[in-house]
PDB file of N, CA and C in Angstrom:
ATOM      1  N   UNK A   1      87.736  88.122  97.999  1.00  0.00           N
ATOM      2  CA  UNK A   1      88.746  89.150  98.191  1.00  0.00           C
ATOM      3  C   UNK A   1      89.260  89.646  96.844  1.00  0.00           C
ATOM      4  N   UNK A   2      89.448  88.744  95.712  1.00  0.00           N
ATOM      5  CA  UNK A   2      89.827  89.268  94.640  1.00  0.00           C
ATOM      6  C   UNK A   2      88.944  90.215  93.921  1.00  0.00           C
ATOM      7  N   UNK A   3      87.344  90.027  94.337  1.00  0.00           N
ATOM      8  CA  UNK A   3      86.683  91.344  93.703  1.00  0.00           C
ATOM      9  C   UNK A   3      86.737  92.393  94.361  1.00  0.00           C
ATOM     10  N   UNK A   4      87.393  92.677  95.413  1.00  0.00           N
ATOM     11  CA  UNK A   4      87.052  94.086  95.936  1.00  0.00           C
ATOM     12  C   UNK A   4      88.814  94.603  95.472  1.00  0.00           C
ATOM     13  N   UNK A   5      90.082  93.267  95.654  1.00  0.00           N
ATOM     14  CA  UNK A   5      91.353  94.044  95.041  1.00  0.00           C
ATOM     15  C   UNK A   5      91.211  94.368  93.243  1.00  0.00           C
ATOM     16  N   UNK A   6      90.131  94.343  92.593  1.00  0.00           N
ATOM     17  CA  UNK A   6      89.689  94.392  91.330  1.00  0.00           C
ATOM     18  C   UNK A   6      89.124  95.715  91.184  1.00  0.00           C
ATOM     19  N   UNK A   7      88.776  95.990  92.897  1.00  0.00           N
ATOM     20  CA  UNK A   7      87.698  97.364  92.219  1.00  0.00           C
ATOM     21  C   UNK A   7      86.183  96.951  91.149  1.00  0.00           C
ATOM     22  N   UNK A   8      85.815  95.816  91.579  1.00  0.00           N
ATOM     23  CA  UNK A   8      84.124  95.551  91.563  1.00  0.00           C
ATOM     24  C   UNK A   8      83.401  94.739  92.179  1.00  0.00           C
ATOM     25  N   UNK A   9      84.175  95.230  93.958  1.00  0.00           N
ATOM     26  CA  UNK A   9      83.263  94.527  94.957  1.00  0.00           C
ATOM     27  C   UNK A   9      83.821  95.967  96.151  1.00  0.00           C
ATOM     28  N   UNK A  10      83.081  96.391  96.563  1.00  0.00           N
ATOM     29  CA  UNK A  10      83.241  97.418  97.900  1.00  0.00           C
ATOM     30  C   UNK A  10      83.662  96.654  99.056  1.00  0.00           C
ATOM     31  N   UNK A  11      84.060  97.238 100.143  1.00  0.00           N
ATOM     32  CA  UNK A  11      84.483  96.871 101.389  1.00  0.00           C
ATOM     33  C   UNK A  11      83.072  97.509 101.927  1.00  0.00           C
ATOM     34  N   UNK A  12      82.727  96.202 102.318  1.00  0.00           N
ATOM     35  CA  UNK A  12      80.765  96.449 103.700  1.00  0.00           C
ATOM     36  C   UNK A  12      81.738  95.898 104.889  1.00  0.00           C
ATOM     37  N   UNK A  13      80.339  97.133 105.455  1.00  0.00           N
ATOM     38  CA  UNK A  13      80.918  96.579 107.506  1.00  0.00           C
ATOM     39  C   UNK A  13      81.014  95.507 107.383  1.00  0.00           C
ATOM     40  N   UNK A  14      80.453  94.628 106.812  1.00  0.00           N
ATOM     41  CA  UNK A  14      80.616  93.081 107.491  1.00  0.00           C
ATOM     42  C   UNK A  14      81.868  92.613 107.042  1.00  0.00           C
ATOM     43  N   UNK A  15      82.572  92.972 105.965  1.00  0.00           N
ATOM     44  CA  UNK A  15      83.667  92.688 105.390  1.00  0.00           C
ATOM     45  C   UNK A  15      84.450  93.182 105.970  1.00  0.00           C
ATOM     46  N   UNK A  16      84.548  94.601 106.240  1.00  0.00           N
ATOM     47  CA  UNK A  16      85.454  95.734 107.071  1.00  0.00           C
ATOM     48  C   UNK A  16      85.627  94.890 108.454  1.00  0.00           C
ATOM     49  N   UNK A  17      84.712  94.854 109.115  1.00  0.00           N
ATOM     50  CA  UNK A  17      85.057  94.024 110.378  1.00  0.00           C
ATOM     51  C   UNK A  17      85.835  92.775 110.472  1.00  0.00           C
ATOM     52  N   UNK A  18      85.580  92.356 109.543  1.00  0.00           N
ATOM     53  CA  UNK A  18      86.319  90.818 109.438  1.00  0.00           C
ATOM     54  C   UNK A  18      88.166  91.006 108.956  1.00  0.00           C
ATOM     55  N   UNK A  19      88.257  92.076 107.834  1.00  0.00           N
ATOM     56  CA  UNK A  19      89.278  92.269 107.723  1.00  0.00           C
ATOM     57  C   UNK A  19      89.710  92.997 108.973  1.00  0.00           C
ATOM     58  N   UNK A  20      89.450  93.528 109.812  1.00  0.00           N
ATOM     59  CA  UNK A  20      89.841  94.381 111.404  1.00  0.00           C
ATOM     60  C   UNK A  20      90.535  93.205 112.333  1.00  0.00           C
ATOM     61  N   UNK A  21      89.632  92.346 112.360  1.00  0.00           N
ATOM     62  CA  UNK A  21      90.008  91.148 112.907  1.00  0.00           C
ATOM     63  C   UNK A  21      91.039  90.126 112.643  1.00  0.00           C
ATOM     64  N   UNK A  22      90.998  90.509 111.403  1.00  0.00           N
ATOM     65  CA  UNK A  22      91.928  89.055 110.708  1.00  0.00           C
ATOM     66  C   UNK A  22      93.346  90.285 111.132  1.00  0.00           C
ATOM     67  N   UNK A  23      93.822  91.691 110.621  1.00  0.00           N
ATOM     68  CA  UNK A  23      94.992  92.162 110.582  1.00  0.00           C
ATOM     69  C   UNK A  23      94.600  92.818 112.074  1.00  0.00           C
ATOM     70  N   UNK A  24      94.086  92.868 112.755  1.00  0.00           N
ATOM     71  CA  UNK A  24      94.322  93.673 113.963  1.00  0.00           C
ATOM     72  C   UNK A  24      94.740  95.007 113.923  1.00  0.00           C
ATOM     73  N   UNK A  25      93.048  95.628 113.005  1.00  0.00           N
ATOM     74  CA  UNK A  25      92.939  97.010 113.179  1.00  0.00           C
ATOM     75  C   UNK A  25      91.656  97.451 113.577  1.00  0.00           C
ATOM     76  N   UNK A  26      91.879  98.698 113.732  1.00  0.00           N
ATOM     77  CA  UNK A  26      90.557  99.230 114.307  1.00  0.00           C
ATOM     78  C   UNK A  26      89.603  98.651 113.587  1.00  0.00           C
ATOM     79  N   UNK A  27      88.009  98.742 113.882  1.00  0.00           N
ATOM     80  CA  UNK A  27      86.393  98.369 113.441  1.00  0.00           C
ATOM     81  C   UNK A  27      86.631  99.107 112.155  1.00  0.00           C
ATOM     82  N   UNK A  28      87.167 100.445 111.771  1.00  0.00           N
ATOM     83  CA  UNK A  28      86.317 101.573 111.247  1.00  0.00           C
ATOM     84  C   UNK A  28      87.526 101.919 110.116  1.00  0.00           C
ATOM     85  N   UNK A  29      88.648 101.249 109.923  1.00  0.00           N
ATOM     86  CA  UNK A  29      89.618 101.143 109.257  1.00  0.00           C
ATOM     87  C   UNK A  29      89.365 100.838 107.973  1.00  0.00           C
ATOM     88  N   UNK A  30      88.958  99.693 107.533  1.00  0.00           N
ATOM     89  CA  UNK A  30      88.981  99.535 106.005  1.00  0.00           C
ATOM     90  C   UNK A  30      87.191 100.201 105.305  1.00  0.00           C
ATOM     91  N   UNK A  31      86.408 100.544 106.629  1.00  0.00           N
ATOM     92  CA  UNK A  31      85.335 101.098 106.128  1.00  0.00           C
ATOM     93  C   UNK A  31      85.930 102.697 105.471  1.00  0.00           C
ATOM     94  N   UNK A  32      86.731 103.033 106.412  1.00  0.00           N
ATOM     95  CA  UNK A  32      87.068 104.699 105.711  1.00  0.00           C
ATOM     96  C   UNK A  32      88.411 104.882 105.020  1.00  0.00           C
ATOM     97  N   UNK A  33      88.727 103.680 104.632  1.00  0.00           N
ATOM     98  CA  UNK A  33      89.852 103.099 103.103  1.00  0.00           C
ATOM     99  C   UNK A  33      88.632 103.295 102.267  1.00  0.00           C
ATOM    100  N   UNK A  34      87.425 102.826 102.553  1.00  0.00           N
ATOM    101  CA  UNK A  34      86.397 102.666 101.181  1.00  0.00           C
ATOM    102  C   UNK A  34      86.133 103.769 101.253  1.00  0.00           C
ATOM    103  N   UNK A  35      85.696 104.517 102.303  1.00  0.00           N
ATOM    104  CA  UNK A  35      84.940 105.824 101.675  1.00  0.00           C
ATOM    105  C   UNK A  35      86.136 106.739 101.438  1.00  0.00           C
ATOM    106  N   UNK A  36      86.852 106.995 101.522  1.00  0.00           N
ATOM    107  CA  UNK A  36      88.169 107.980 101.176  1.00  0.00           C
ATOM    108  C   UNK A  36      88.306 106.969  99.564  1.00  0.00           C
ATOM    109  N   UNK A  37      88.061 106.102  98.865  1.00  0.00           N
ATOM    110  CA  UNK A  37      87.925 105.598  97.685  1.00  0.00           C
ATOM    111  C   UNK A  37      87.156 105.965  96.751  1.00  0.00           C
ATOM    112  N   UNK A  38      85.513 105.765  97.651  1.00  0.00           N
ATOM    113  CA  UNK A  38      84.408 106.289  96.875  1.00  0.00           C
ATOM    114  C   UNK A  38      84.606 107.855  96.850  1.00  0.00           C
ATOM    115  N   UNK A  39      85.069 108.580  97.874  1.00  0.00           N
ATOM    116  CA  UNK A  39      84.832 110.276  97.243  1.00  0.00           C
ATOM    117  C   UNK A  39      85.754 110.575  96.329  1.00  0.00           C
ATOM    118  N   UNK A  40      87.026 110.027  96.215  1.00  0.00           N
ATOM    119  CA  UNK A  40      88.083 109.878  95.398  1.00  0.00           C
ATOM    120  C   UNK A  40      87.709 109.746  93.783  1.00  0.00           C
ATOM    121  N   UNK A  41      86.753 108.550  93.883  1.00  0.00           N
ATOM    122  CA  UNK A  41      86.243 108.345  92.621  1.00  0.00           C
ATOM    123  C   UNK A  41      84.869 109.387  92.203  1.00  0.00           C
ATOM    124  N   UNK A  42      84.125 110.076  93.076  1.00  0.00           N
ATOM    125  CA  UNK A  42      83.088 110.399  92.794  1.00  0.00           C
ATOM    126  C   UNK A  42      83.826 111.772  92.792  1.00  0.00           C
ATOM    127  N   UNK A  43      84.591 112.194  93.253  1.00  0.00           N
ATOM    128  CA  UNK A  43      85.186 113.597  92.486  1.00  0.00           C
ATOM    129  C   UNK A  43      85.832 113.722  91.376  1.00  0.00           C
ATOM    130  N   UNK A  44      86.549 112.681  91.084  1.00  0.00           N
ATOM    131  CA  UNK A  44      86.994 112.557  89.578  1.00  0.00           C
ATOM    132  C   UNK A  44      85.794 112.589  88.674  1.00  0.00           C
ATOM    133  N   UNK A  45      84.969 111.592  88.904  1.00  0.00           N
ATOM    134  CA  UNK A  45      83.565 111.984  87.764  1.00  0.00           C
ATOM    135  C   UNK A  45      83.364 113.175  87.828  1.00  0.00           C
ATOM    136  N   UNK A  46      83.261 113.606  88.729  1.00  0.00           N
ATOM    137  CA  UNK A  46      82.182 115.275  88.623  1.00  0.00           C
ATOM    138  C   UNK A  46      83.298 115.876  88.097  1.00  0.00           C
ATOM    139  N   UNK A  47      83.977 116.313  87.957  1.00  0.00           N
ATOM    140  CA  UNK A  47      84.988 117.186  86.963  1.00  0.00           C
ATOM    141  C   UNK A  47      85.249 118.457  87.520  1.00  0.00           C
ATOM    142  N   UNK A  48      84.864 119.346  86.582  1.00  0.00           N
ATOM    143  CA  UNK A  48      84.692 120.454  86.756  1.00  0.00           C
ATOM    144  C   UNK A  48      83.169 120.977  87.178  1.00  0.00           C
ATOM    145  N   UNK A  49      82.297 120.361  87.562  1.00  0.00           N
ATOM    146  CA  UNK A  49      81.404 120.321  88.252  1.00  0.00           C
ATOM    147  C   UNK A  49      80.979 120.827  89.179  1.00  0.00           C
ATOM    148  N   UNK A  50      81.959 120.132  90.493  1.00  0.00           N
ATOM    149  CA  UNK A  50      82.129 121.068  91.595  1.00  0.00           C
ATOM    150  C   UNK A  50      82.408 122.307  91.792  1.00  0.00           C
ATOM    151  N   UNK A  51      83.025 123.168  90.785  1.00  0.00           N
ATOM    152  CA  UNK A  51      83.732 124.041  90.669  1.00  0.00           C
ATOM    153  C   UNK A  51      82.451 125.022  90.281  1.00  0.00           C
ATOM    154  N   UNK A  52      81.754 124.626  89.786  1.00  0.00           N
ATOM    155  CA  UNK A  52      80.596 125.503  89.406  1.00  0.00           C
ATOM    156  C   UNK A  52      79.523 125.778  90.511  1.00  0.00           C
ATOM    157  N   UNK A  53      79.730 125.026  91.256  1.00  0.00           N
ATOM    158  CA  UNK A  53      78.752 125.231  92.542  1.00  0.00           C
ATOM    159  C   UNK A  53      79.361 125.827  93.296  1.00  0.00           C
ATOM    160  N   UNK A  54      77.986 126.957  93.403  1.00  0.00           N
ATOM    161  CA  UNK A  54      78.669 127.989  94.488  1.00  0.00           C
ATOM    162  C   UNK A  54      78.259 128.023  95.730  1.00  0.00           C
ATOM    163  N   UNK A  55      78.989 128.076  96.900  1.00  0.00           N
ATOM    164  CA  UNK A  55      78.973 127.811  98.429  1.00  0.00           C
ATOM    165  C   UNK A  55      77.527 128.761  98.589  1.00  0.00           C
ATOM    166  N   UNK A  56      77.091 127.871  99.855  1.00  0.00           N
ATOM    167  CA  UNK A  56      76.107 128.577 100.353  1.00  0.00           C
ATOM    168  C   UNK A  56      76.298 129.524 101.127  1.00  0.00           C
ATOM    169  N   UNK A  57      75.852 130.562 101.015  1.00  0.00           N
ATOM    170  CA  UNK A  57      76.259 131.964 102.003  1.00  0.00           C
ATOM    171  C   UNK A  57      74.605 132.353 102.769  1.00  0.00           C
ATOM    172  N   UNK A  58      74.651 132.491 103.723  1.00  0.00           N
ATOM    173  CA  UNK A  58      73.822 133.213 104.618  1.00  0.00           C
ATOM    174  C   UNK A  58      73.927 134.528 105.003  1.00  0.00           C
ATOM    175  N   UNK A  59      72.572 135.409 104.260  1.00  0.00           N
ATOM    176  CA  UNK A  59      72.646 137.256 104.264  1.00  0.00           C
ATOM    177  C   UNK A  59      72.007 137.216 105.515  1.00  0.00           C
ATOM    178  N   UNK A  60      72.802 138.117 106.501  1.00  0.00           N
ATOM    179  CA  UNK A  60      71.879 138.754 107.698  1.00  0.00           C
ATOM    180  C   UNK A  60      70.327 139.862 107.082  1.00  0.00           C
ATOM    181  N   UNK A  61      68.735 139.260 107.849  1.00  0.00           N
ATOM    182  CA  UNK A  61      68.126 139.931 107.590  1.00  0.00           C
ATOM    183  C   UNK A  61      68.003 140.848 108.341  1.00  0.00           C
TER     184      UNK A  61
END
């Protein structure tokens, strides 16, 4: 438990489930604490990055 409150161990289903169980929360709870983490972190890397990509648009032929 101390590597994932460290931030260099992820929360896996198998972990996610177990913590569900132990606090009596949903299955899908600490899995989408992690991923609302990971996009958190993976948008901070990309920077200004995103910003340069431009949406996909579809021209009527």
């Amino acid at each position: 438990m101390g590597e994932i409150l460290a931030g260099r161990r992820s929360i896996t289903a198998d972990t996610g489930l177990r913590l569900s169980r132990f606090f009596g929360t949903s299955d899908g709870f600490w899995i989408g604490l992690q991923a609302d983490y990971d996009v958190a972190k993976a948008r901070a890397s990309l920077g200004d990055a995103l910003d340069r990509i431009a949406p996909f648009t579809q021209h009527a032929a």
